[in-house]
C-alpha atoms as a PDB file:
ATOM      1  CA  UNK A   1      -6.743  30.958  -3.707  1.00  0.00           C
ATOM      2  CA  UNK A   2      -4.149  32.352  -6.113  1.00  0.00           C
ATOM      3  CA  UNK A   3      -2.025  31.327  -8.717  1.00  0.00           C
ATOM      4  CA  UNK A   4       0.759  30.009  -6.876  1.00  0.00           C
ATOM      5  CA  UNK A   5      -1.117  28.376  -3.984  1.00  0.00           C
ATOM      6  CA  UNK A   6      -3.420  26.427  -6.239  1.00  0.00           C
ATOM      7  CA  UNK A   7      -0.387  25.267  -8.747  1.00  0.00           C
ATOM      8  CA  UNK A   8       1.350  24.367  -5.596  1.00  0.00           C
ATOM      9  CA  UNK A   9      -1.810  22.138  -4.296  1.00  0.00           C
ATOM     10  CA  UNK A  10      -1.546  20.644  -8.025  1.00  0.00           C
ATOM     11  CA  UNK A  11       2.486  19.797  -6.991  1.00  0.00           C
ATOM     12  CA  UNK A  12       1.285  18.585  -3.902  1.00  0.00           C
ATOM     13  CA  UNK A  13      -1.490  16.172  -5.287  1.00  0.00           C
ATOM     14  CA  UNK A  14       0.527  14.904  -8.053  1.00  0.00           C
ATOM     15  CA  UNK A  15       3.459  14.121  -5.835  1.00  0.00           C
ATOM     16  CA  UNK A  16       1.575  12.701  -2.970  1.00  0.00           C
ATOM     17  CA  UNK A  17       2.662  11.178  -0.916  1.00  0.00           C
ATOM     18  CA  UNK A  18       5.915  13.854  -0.772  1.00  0.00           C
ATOM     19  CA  UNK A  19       8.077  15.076   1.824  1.00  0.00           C
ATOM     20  CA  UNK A  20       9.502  18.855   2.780  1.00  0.00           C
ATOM     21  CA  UNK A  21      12.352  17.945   0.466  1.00  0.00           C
ATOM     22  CA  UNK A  22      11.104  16.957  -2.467  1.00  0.00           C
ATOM     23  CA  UNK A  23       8.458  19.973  -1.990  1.00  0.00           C
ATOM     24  CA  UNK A  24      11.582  22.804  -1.542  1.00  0.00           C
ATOM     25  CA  UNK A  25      13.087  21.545  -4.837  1.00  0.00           C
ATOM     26  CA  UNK A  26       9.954  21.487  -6.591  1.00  0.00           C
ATOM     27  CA  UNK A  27       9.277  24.894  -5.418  1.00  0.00           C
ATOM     28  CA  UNK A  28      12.784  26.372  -5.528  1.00  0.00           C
ATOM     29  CA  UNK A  29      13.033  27.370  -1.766  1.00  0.00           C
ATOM     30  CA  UNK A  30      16.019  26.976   0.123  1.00  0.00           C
ATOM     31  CA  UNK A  31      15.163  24.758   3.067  1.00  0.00           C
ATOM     32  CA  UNK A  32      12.582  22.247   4.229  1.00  0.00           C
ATOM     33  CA  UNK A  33      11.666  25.122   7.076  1.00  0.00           C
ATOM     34  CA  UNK A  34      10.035  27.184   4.276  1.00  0.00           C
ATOM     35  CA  UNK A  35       7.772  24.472   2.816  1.00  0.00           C
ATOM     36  CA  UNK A  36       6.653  23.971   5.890  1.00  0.00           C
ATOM     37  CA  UNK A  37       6.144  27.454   6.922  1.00  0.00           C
ATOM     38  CA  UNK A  38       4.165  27.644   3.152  1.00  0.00           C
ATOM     39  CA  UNK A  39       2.145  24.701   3.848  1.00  0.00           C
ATOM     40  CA  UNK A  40       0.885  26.425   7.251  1.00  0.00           C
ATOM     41  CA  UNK A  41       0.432  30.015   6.045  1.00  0.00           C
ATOM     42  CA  UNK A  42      -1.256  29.332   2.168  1.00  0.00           C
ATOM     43  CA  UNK A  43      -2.584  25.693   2.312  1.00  0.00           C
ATOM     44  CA  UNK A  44      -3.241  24.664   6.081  1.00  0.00           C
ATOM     45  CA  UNK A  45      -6.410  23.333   4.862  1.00  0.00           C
ATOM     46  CA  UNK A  46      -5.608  21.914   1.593  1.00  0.00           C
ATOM     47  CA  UNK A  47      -2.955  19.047   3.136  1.00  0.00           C
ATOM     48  CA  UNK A  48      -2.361  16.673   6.095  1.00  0.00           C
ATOM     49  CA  UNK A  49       0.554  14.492   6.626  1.00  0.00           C
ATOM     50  CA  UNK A  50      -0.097  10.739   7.297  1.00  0.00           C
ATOM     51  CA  UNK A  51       1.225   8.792   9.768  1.00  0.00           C
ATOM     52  CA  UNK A  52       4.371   8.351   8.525  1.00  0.00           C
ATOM     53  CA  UNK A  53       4.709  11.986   7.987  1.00  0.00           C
ATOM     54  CA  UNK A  54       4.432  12.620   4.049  1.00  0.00           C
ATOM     55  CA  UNK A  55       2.495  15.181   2.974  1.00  0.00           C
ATOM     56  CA  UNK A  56      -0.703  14.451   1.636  1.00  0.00           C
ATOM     57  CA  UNK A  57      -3.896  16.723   0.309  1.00  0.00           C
ATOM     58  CA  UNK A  58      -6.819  16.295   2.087  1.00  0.00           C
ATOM     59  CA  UNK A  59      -9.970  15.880   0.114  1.00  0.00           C
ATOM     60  CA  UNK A  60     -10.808  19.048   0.190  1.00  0.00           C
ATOM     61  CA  UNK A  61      -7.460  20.423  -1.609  1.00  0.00           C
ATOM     62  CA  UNK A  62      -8.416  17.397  -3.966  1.00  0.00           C
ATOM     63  CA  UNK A  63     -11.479  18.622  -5.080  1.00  0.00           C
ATOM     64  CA  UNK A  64      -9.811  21.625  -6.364  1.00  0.00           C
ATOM     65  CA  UNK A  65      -7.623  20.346  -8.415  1.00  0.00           C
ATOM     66  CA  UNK A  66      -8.561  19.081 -12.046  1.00  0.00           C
ATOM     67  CA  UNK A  67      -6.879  15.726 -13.148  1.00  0.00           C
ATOM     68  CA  UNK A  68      -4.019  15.861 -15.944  1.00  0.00           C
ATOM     69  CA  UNK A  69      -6.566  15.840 -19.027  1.00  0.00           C
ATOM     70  CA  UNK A  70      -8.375  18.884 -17.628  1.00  0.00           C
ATOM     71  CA  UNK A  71     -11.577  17.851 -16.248  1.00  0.00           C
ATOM     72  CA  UNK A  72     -12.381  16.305 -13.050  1.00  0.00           C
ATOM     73  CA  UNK A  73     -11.879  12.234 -12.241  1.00  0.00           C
ATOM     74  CA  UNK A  74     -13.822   9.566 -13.237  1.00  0.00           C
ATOM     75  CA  UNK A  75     -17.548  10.056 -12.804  1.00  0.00           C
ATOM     76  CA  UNK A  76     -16.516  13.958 -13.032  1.00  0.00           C
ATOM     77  CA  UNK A  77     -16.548  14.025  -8.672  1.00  0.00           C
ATOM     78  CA  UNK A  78     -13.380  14.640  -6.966  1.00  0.00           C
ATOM     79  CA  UNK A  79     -12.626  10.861  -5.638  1.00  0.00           C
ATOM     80  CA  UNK A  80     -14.233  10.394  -2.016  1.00  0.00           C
ATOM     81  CA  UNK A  81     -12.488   9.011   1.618  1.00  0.00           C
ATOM     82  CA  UNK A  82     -13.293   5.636   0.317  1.00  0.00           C
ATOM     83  CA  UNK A  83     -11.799   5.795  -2.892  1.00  0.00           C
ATOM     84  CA  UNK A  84      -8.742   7.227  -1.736  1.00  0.00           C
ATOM     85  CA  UNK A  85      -8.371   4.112   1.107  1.00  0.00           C
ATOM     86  CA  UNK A  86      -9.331   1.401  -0.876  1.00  0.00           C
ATOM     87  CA  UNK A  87      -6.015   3.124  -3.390  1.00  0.00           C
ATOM     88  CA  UNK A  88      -3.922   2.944  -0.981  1.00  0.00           C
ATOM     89  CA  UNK A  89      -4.910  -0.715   0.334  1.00  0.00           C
ATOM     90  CA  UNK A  90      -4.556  -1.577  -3.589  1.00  0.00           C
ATOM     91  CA  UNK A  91      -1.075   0.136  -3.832  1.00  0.00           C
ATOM     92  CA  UNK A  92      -0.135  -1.674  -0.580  1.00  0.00           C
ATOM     93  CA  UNK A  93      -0.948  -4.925  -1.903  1.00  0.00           C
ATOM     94  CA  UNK A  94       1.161  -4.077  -5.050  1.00  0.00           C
ATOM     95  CA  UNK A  95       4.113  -3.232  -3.025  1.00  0.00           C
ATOM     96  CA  UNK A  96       3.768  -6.522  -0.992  1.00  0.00           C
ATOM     97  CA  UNK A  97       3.338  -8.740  -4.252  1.00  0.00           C
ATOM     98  CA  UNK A  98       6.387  -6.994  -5.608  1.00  0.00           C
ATOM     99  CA  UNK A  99       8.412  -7.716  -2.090  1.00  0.00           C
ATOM    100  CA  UNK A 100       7.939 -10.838  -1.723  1.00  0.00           C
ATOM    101  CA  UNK A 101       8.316 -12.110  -5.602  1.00  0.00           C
ATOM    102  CA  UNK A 102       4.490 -13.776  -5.502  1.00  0.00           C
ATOM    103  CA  UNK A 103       1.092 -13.147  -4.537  1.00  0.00           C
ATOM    104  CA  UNK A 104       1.194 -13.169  -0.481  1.00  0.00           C
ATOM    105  CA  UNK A 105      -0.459 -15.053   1.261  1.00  0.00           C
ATOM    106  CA  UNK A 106      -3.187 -14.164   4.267  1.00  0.00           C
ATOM    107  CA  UNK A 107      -0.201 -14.898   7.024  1.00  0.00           C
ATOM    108  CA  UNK A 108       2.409 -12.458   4.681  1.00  0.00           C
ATOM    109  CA  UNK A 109      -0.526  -9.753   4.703  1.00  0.00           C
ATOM    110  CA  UNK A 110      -1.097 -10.035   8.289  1.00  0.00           C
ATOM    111  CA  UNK A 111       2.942 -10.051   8.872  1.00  0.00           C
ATOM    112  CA  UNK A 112       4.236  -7.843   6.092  1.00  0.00           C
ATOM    113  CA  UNK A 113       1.507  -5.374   4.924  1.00  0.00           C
ATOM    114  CA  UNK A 114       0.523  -1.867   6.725  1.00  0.00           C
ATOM    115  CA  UNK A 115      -2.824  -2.827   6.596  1.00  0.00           C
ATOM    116  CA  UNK A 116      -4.479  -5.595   8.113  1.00  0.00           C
ATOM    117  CA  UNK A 117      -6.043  -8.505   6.713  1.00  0.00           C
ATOM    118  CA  UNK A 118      -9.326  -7.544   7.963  1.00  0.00           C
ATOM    119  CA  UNK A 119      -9.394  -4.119   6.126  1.00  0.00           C
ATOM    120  CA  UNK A 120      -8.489  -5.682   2.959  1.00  0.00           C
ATOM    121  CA  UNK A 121     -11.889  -8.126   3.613  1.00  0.00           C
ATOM    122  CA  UNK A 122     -13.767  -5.281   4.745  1.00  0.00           C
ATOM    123  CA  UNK A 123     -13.122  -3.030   1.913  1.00  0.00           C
ATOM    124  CA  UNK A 124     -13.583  -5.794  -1.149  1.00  0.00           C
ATOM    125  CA  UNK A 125     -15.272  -9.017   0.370  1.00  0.00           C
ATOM    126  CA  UNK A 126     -12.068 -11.485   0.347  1.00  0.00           C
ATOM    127  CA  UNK A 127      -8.734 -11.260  -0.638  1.00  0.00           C
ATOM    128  CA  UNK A 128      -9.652 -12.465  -3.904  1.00  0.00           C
ATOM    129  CA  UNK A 129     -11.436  -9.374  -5.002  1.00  0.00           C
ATOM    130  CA  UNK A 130      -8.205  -7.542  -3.830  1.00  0.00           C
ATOM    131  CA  UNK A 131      -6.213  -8.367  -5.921  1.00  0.00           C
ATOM    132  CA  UNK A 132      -8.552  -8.519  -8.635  1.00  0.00           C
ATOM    133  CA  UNK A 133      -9.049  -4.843  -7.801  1.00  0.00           C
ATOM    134  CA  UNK A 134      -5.229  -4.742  -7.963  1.00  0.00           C
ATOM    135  CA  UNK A 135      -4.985  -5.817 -11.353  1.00  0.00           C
ATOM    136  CA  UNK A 136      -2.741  -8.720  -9.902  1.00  0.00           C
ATOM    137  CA  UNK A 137      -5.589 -11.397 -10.941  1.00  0.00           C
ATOM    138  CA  UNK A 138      -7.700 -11.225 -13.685  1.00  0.00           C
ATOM    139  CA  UNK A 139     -10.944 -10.376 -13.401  1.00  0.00           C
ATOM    140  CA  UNK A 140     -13.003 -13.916 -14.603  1.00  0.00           C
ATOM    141  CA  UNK A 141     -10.094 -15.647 -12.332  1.00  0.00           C
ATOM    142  CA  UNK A 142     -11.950 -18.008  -9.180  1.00  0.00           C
ATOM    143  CA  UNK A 143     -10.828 -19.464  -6.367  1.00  0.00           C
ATOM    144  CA  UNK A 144      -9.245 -22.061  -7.615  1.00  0.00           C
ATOM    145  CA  UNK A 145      -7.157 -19.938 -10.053  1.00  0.00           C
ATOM    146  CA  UNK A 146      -6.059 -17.943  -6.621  1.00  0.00           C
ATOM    147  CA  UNK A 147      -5.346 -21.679  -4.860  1.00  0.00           C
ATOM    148  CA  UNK A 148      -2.927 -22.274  -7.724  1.00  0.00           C
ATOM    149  CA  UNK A 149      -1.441 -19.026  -8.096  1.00  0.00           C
ATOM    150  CA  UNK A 150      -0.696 -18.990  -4.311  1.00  0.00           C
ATOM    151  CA  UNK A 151       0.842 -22.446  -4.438  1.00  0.00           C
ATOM    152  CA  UNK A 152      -1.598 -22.686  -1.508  1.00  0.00           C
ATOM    153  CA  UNK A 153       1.245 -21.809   0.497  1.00  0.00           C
ATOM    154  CA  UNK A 154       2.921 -18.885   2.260  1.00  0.00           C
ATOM    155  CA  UNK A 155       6.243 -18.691   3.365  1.00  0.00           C
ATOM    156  CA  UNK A 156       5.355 -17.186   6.944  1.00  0.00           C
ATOM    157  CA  UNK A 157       2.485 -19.478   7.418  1.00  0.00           C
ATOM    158  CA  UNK A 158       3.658 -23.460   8.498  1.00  0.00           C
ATOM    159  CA  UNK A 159      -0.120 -24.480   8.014  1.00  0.00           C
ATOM    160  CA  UNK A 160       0.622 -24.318   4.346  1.00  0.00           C
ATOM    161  CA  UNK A 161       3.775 -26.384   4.318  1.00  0.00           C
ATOM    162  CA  UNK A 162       3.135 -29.824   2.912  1.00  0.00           C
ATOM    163  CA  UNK A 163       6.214 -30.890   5.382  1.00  0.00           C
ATOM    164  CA  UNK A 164       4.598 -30.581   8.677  1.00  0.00           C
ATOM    165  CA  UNK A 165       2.746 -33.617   9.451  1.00  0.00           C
ATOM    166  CA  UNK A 166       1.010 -34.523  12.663  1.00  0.00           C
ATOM    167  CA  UNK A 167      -0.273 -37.969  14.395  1.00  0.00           C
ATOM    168  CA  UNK A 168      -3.780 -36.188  14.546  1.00  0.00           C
ATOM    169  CA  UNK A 169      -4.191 -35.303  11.162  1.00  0.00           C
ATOM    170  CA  UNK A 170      -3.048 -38.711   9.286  1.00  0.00           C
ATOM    171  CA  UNK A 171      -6.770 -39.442   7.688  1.00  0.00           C
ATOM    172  CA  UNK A 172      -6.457 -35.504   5.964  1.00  0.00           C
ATOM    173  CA  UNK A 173      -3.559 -36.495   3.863  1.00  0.00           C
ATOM    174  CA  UNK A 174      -3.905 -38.371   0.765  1.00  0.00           C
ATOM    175  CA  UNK A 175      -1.504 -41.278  -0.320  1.00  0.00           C
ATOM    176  CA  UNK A 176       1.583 -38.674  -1.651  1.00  0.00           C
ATOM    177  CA  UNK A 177       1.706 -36.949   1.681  1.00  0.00           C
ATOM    178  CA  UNK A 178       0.103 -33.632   0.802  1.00  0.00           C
ATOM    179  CA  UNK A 179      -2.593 -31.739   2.525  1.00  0.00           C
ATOM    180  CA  UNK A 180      -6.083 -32.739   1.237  1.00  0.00           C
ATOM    181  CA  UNK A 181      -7.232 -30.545  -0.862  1.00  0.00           C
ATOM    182  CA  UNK A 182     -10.010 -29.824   0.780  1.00  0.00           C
ATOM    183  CA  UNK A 183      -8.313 -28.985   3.816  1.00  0.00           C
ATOM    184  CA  UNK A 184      -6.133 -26.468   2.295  1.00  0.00           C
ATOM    185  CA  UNK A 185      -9.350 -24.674   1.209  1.00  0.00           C
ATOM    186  CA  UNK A 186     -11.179 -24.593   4.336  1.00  0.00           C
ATOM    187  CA  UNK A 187      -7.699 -23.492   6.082  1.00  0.00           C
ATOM    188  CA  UNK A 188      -7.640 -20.376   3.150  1.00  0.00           C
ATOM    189  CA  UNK A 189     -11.799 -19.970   3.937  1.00  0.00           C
ATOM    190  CA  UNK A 190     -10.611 -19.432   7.481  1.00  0.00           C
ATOM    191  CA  UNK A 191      -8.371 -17.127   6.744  1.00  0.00           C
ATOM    192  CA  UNK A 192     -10.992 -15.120   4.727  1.00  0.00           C
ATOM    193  CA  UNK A 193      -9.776 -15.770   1.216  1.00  0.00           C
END
């Protein structure tokens, strides 16, 4: 690989995930047809694009690139498939926290987010750990900490709303009206917080 094709894997790594555009100004061509034409011809290999159709390095164009400081990431090994997925599940969750002004809920994740629920409990256990993982908790905080912080509500999920009352379910409510408490946490344990 030369000069120009491995500083161009550098702009593609550091700008992932890019597009065509951003790429031709970066590289000073003239049209998005070029970058593309580059990306074929010099780095076919080196990137894919996702499925919404940025342009991404694959972890083999990764591995050749050094991180900012110098040397390699972390543990001095280029970062690995999982690595890179549980990122972008951890950016995700950032971007949903952000959108809807408070940490979602497991109804918002399942409504809102690109990933599903499930991938977030496969990846770090519960959705505690996620957004532990996501800076977005503390790291000592428990489950009741996340019960609090949540409001034990979500705005897409009715189950949560202290409004909706029932015949049936008249012996789960305390004196005020609200869900039991214990109810609330077996309804979040079902959801797989």
């Amino acid at each position: 690989m030369d000069e120009e094709e491995l500083n161009r894997l550098r702009d593609i790594v550091r700008l992932q995930p890019t597009k065509n555009a951003e790429l031709k100004d970066q590289w000073a061509l003239k049209s998005g047809s070029e970058v593309h034409w580059y990306l074929e011809s010099h780095l076919s290999e080196y990137y894919y694009r996702d499925k919404d159709s940025y342009i991404r390095a694959t972890e083999m164009g990764e591995s050749l690139i050094e991180d900012p400081e110098g040397g390699t990431p972390g543990n001095g090994k280029s970062p690995d498939k999982t690595d890179l997925q549980r990122r972008d599940l951890i950016i995700s969750l950032v971007e949903l926290t952000e959108k809807v002004d408070h940490l979602p809920g497991p109804n918002e994740i399942k409504e809102q987010s690109e990933y599903a629920l499930q991938r977030y409990q496969e990846e770090f256990g519960n959705l505690i750990n996620a957004y532990k993982a996501a800076g977005l908790l503390p790291g000592d905080a428990t489950k009741e900490d996340f019960h609090r912080e949540i409001g034990l509500r979500s705005n897409s999920d009715s189950r949560y709303s202290e409004s909706e009352e029932s015949d049936g379910d008249a012996d789960s409510k305390d004196n005020s009206g609200e869900i039991d408490d214990a109810l609330k946490k077996k309804m979040l344990f079902d959801d797989g917080i």
